[in-house]
Every structure is written in structure tokens, then in C-alpha cells.
N, C-alpha and C. Protein backbone atom coordinates (compact mmCIF):
# COMPACT_ATOMS: atom_id res chain seq x y z
N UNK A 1 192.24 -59.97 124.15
CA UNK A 1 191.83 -59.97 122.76
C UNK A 1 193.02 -59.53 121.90
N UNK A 2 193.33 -60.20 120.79
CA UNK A 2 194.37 -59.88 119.90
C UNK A 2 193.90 -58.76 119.00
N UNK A 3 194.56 -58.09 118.71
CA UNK A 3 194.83 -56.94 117.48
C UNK A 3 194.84 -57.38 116.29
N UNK A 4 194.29 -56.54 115.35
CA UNK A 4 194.46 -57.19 114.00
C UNK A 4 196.35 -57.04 114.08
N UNK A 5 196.94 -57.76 112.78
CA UNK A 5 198.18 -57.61 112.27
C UNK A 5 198.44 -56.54 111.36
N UNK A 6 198.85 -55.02 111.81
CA UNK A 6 198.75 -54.17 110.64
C UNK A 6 199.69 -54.60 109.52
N UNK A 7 199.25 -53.74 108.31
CA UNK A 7 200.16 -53.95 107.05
C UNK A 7 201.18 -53.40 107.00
N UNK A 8 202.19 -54.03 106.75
CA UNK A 8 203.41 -53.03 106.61
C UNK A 8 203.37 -51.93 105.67
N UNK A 9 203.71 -50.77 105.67
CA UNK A 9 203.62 -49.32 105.44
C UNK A 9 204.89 -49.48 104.19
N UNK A 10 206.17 -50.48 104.32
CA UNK A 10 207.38 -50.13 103.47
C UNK A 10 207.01 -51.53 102.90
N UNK A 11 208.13 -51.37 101.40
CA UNK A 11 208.42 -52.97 101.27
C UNK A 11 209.59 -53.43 101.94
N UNK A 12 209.18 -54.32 102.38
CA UNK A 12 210.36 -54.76 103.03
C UNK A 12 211.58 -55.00 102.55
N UNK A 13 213.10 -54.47 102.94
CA UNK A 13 214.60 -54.83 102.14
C UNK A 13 214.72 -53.97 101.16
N UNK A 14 213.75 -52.75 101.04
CA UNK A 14 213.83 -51.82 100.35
C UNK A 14 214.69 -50.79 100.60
N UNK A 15 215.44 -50.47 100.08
CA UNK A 15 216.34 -49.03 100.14
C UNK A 15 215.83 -47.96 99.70
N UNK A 16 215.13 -46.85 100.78
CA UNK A 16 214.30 -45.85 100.29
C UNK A 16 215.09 -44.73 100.10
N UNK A 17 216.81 -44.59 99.79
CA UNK A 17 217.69 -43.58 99.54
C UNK A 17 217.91 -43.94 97.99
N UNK A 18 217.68 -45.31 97.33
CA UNK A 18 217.75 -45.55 96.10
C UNK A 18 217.24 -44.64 94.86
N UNK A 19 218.01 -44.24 93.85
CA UNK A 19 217.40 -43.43 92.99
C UNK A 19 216.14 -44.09 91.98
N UNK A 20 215.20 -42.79 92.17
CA UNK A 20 213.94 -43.38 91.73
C UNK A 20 213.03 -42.22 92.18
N UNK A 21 211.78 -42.67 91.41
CA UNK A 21 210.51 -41.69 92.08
C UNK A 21 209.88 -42.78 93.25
N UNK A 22 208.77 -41.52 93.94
CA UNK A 22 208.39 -41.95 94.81
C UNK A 22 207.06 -41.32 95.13
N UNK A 23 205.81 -41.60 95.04
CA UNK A 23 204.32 -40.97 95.38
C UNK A 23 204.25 -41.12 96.67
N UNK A 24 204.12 -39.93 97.22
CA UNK A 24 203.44 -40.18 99.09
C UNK A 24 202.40 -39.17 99.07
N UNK A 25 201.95 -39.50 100.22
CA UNK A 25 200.37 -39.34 100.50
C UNK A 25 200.64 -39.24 102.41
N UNK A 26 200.22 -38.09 102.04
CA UNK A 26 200.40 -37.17 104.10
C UNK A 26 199.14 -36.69 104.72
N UNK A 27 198.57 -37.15 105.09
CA UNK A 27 197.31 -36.45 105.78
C UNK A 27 197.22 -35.81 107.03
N UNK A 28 196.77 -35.40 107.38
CA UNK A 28 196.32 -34.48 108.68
C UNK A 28 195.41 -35.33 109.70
N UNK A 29 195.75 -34.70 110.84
CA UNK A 29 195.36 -35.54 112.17
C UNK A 29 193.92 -35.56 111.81
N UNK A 30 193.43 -36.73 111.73
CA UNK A 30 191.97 -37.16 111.90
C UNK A 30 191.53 -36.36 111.16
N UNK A 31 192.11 -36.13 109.60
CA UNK A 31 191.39 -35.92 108.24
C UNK A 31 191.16 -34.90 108.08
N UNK A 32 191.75 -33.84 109.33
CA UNK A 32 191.16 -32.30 109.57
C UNK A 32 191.62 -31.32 108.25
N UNK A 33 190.30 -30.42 107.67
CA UNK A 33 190.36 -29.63 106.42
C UNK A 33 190.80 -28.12 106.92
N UNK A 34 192.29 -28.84 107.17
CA UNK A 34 192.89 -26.99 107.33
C UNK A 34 193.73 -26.18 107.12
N UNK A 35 194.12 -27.40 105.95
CA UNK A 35 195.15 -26.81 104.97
C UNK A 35 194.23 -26.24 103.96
N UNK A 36 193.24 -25.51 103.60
CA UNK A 36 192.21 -25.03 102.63
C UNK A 36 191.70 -25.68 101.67
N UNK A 37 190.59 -25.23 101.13
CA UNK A 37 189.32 -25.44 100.33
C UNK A 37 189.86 -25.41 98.51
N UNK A 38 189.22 -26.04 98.25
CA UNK A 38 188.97 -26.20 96.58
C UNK A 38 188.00 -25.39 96.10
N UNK A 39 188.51 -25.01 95.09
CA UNK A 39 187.61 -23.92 94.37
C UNK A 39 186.78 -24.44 93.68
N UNK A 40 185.56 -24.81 92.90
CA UNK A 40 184.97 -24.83 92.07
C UNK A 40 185.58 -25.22 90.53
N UNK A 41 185.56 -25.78 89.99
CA UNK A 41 185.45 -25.53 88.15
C UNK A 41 184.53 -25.33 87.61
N UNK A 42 185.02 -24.21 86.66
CA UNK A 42 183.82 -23.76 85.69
C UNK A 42 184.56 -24.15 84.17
N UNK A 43 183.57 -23.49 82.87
CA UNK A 43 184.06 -23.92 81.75
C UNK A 43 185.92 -23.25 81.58
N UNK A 44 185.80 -22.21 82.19
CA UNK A 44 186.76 -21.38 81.77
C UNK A 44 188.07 -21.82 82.74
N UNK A 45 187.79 -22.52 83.79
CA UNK A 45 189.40 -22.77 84.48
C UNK A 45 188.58 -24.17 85.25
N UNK A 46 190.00 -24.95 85.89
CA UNK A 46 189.96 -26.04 86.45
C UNK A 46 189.74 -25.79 87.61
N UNK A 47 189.70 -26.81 88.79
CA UNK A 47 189.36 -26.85 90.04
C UNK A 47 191.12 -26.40 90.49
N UNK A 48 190.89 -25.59 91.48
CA UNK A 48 192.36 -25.29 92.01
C UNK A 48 191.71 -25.43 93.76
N UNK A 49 192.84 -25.35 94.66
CA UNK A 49 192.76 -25.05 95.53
C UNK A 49 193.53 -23.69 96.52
N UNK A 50 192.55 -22.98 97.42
CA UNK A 50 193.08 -21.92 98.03
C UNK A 50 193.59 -22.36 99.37
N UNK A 51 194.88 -22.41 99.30
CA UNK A 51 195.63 -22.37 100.64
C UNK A 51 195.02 -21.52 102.06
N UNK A 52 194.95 -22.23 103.07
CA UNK A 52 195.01 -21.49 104.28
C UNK A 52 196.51 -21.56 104.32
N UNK A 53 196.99 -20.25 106.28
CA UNK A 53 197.67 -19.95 106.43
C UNK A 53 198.87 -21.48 106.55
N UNK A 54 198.12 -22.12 106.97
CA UNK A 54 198.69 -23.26 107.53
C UNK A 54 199.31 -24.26 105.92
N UNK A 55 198.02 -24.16 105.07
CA UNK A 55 198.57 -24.67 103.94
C UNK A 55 199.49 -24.29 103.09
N UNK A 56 199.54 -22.65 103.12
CA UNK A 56 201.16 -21.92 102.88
C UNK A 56 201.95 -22.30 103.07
N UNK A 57 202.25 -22.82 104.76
CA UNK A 57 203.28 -22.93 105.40
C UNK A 57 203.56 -24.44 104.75
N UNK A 58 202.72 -25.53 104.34
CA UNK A 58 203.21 -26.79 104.03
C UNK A 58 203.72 -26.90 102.65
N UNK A 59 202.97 -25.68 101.67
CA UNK A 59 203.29 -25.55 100.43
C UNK A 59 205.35 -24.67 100.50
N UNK A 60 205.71 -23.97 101.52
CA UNK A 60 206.62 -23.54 101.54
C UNK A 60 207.88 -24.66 102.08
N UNK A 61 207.25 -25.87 102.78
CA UNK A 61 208.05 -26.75 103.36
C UNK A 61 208.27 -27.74 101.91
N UNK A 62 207.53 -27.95 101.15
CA UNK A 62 207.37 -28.71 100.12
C UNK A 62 208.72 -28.57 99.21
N UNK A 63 208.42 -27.20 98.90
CA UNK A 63 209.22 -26.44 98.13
C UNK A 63 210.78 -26.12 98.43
N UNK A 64 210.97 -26.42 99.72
CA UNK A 64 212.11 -26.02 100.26
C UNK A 64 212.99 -27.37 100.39
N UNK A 65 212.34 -28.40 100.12
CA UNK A 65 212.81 -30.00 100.23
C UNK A 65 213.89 -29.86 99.29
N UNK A 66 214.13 -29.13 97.72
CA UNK A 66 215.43 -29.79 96.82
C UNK A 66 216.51 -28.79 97.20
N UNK A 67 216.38 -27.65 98.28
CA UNK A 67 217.12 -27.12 99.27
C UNK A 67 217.98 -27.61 100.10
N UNK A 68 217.49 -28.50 100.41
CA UNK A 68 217.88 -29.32 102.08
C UNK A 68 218.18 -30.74 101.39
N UNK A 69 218.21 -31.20 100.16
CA UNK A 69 218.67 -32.26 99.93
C UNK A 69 218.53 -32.64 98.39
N UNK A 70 219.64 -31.86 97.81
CA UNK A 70 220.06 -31.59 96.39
C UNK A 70 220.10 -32.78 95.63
N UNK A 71 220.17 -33.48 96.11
CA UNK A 71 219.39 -35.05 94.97
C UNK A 71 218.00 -35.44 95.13
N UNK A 72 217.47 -34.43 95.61
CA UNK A 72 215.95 -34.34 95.40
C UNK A 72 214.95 -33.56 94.61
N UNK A 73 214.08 -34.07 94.15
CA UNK A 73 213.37 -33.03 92.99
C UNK A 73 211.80 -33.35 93.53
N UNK A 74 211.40 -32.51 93.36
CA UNK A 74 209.64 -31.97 94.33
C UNK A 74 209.03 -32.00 92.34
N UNK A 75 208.76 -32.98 91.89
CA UNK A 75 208.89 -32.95 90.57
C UNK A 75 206.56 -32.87 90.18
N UNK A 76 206.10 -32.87 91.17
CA UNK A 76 204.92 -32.70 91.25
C UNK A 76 204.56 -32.67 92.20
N UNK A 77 203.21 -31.70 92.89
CA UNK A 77 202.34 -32.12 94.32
C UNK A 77 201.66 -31.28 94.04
N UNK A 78 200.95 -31.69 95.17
CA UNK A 78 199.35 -30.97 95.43
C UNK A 78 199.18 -30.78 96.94
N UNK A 79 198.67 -29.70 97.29
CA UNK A 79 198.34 -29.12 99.03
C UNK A 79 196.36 -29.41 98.66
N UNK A 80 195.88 -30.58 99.45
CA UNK A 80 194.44 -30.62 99.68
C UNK A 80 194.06 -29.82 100.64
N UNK A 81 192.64 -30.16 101.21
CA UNK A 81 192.35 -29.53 102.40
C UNK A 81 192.79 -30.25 103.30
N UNK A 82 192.94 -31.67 103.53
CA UNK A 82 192.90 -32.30 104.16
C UNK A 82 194.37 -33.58 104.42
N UNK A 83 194.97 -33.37 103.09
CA UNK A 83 195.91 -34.27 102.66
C UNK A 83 197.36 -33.43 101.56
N UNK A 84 198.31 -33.94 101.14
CA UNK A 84 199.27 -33.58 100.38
C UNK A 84 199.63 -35.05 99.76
N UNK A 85 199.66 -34.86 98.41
CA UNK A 85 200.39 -35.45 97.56
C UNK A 85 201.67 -35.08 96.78
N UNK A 86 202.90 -35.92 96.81
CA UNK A 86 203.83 -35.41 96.15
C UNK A 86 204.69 -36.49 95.25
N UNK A 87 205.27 -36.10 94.25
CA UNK A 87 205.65 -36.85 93.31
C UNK A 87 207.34 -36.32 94.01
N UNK A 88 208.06 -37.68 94.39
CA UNK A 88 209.27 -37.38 94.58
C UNK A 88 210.59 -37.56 93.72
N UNK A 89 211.44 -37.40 93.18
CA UNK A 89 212.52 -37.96 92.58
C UNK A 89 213.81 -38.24 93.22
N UNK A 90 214.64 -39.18 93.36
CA UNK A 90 216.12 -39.22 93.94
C UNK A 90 217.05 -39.43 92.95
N UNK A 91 217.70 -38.50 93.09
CA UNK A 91 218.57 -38.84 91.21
C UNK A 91 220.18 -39.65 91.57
N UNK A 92 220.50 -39.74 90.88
CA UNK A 92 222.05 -39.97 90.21
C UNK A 92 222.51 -39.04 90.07
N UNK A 93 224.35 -38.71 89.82
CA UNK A 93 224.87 -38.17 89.31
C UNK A 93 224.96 -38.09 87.86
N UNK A 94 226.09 -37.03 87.14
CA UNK A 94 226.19 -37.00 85.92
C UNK A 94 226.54 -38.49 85.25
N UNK A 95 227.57 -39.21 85.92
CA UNK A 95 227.52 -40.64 85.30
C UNK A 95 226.89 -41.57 85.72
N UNK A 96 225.75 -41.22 86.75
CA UNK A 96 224.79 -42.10 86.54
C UNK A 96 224.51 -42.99 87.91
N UNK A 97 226.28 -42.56 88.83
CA UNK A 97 226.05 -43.02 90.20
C UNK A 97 225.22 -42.29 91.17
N UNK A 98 224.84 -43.04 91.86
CA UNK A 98 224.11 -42.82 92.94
C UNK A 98 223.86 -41.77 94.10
N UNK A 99 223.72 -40.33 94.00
CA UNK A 99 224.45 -39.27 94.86
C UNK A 99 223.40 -39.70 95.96
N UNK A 100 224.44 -38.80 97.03
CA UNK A 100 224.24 -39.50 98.63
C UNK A 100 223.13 -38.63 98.49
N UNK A 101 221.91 -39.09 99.42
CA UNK A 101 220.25 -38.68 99.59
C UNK A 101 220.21 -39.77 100.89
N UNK A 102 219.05 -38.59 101.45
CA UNK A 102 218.47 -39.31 102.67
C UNK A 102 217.47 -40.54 102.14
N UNK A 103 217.11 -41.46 102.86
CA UNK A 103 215.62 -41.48 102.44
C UNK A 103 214.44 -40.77 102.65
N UNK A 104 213.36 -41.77 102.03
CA UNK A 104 211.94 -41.05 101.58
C UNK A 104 211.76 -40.65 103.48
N UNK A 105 211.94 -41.77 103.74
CA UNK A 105 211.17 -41.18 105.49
C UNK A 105 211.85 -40.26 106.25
N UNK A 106 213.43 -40.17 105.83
CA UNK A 106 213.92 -38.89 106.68
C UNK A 106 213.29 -37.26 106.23
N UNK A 107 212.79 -37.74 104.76
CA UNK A 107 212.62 -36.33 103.90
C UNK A 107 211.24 -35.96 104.34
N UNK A 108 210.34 -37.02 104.63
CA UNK A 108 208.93 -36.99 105.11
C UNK A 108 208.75 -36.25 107.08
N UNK A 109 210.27 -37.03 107.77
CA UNK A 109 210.05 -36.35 109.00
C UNK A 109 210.62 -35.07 109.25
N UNK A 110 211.59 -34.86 108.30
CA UNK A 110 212.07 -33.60 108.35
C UNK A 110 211.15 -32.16 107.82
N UNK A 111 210.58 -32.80 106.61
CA UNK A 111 209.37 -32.04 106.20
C UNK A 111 208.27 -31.33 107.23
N UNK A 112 207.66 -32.94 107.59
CA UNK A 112 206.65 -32.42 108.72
C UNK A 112 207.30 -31.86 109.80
N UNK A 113 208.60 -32.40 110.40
CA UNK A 113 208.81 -31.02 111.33
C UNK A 113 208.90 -29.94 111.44
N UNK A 114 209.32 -29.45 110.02
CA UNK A 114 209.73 -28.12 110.23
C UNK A 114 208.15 -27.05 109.72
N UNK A 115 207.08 -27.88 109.30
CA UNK A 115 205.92 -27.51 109.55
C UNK A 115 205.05 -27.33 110.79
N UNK A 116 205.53 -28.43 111.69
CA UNK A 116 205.59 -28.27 113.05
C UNK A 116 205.46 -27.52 113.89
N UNK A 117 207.31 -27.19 113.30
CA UNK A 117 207.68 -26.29 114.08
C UNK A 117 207.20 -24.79 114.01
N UNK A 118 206.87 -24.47 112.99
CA UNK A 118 206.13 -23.27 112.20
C UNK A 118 204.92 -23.17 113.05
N UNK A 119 203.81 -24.01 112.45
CA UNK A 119 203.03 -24.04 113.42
C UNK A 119 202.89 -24.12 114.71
N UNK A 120 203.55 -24.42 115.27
CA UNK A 120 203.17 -24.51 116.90
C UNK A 120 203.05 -25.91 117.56
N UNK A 121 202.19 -26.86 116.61
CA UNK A 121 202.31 -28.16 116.98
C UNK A 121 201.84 -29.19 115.67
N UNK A 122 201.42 -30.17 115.82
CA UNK A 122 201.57 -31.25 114.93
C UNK A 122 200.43 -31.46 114.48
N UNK A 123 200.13 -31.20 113.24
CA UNK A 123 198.83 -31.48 112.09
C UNK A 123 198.43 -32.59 111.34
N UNK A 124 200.13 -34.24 111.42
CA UNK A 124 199.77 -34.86 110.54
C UNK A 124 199.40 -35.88 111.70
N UNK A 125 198.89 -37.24 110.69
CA UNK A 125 199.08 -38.43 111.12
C UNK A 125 200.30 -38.89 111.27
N UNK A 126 200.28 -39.94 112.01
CA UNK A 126 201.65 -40.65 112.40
C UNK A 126 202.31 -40.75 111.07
N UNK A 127 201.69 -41.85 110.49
CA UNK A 127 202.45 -41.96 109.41
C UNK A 127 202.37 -41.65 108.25
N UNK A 128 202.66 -42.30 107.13
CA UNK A 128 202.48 -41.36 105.50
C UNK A 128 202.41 -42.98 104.51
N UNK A 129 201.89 -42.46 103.60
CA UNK A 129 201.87 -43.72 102.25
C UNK A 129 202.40 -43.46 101.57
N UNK A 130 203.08 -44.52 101.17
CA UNK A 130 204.34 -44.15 100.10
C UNK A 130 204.41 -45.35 99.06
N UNK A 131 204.56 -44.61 97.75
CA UNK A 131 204.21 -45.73 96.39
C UNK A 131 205.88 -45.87 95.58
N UNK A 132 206.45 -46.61 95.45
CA UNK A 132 207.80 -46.72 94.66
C UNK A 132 207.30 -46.51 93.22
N UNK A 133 207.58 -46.04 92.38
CA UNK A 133 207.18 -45.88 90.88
C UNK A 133 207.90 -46.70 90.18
N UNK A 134 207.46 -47.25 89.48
CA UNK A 134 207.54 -48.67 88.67
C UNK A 134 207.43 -48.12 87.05
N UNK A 135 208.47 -47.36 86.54
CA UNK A 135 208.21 -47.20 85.20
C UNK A 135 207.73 -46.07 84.85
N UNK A 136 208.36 -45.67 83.26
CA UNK A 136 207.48 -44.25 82.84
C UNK A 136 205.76 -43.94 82.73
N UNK A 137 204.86 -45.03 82.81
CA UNK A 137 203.64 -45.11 82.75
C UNK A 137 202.81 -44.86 84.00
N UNK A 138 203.41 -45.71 85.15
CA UNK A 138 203.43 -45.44 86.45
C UNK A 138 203.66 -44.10 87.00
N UNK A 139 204.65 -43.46 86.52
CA UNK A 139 205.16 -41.93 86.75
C UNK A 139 204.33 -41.31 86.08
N UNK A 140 203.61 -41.40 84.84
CA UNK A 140 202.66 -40.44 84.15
C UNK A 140 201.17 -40.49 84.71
N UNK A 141 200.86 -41.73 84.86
CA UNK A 141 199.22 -42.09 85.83
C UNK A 141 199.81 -41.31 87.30
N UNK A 142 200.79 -41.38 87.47
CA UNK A 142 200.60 -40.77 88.86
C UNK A 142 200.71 -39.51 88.72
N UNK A 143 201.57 -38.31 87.90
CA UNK A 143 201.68 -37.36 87.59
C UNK A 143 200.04 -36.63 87.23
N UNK A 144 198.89 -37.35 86.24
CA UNK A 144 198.01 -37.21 86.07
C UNK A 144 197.17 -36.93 87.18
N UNK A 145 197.54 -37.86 88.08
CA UNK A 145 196.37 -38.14 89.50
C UNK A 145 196.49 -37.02 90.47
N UNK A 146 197.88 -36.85 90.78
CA UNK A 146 198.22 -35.17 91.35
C UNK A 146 197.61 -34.11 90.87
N UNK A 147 198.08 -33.80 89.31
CA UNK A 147 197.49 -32.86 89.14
C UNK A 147 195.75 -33.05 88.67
N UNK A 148 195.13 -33.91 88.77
CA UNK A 148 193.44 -33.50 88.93
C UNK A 148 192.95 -33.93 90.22
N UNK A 149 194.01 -33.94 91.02
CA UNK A 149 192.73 -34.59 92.23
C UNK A 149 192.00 -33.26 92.58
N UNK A 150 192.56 -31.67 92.59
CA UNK A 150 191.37 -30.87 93.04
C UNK A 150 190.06 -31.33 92.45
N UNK A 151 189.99 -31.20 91.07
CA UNK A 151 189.11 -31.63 90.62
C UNK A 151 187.55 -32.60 90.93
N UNK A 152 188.68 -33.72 91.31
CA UNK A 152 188.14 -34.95 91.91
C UNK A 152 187.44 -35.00 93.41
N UNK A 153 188.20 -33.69 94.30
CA UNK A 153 187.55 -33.39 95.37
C UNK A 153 186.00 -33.24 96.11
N UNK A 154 185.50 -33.93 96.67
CA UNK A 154 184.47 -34.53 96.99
C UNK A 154 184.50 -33.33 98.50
N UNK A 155 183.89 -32.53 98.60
CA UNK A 155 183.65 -31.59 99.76
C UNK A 155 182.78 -32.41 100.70
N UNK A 156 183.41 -32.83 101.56
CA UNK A 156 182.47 -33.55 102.72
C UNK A 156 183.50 -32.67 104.00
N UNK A 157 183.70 -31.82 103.77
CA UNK A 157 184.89 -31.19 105.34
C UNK A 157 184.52 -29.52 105.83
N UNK A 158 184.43 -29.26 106.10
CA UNK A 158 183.94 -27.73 106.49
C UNK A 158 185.43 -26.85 106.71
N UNK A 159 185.23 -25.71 106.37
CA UNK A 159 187.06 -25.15 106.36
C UNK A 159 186.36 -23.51 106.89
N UNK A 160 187.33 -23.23 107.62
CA UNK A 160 186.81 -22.00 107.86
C UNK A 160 188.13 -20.87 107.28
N UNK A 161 188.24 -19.76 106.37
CA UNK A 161 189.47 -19.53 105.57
C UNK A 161 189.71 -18.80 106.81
N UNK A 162 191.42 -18.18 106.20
CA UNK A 162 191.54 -17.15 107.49
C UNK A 162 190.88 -16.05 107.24
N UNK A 163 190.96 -15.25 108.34
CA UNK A 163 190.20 -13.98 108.62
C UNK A 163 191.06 -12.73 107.97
């Protein structure tokens, strides 16, 4: 019996070291809620989410990305229970050329490893979704979507916080 034909994950002939933004989308092995829970909104504040230990550790790997690769900017994200969204940037220099950057997927495996490695063993899915941003409008709908998805969070996952 044949396999379906999966979709390709990149565009193809794409240069993912090219300067530009970039939306990815990382989930956890088989959807598991253990990077922590969403809080509630009330009138007085928005839906946020409370990190587990584990979601610390991904929120600290996040953060440590324009560290480890100075033509990079962590220019929005979000730690779910279950998933991470991040708004990426690859810049130029002062006149506008191209400074040397990995690509999106070295920054994505280097990321998750060293969460990995923290942890003990491996939390994501194989792979990751990744959106090229197409324009300042594109960058603002997506900027928007990061920051309300707590909001938007649909509790169907059980989380147990730490102790």
C-alpha cells in the first residue's frame, strides 16, 4: 500500500539564512501540555500564561537565540502549554548587506537542543512550521496572533503545575 505524498514543510529554492521575518510554530511530542497552563481573563487583565519548569527552560532558550546568533532578533513569541510561537527576524547590516546568519532550521535545531539537553530528553515533534513574512501587514497580523493566542486558548489538555 502506498503512503500518502507528504507536503513539503519549506518552499522550495528558498534561502532560509535570507534577511527577513519568519513565524514558526514548535509543538511538543504528541501535543503534550507541559510547558504550562493559561490563566483565565477577567475584565481587569488578559489571558497570560504560567510557565512550568520545563516551560522556563524553553522561555530561557528562546531568549538566548539573539546571543548565539547576533543577526537574530526574537522580535515576538509566546510559550503555550502545548506549543511555542515565535516571530523571527534576520537582519542586514548597517548598509543594508546581508550579515552572515544561520538559517531558520539551524536556529530551530539548535534551540530545541539545548532544551533537550536541559531537560533530559526530547519534548518536541520532529519537525516545526515555518511561515516567511510577506510584508508589513503580514508581520502585524502575525505579531497580533502571538500576542492573543493565550487568549484564544481552548483548554482541552490537563497540566499538572510543579509541586
Amino acid at each position: 500500500m502506498e503512503r500518502p505524498t507528504r507536503k513539503p514543510n519549506r518552499l522550495s529554492q528558498y534561502d532560509y539564512s535570507t534577511p527577513g521575518a519568519y513565524f514558526i510554530t514548535i509543538c511538543t511530542k504528541d501535543k503534550q501540555c507541559i510547558l504550562g497552563s493559561v490563566v483565565g481573563a477577567s475584565i481587569a487583565r488578559p489571558a497570560t500564561v504560567t510557565l512550568s519548569a520545563m516551560g522556563r527552560i524553553v522561555e530561557k532558550a528562546i531568549l538566548q537565540i539573539p546571543a548565539h546568533y547576533p543577526a537574530v532578533t526574537v522580535d515576538q513569541y509566546v510559550v503555550m502549554p502545548n506549543h511555542v510561537h515565535l516571530l523571527l527576524q534576520i537582519h542586514t547590516d548597517e548598509s543594508g548587506r546581508p550579515m552572515v546568519a544561520p538559517t531558520v532550521s539551524r536556529i530551530m535545531q539548535q534551540m530545541k537542543g539545548a532544551v533537550t539537553k536541559q531537560i533530559g530528553q526530547s519534548i518536541w515533534q520532529k519537525l516545526y512550521h515555518d511561515h516567511v513574512i510577506r510584508g508589513e501587514n503580514d508581520y502585524l497580523k502575525i505579531w497580533q496572533y502571538i500576542q492573543s493566542n493565550p487568549a484564544k486558548w481552548q483548554d482541552d489538555c490537563f497540566f499538572v503545575p510543579d509541586a
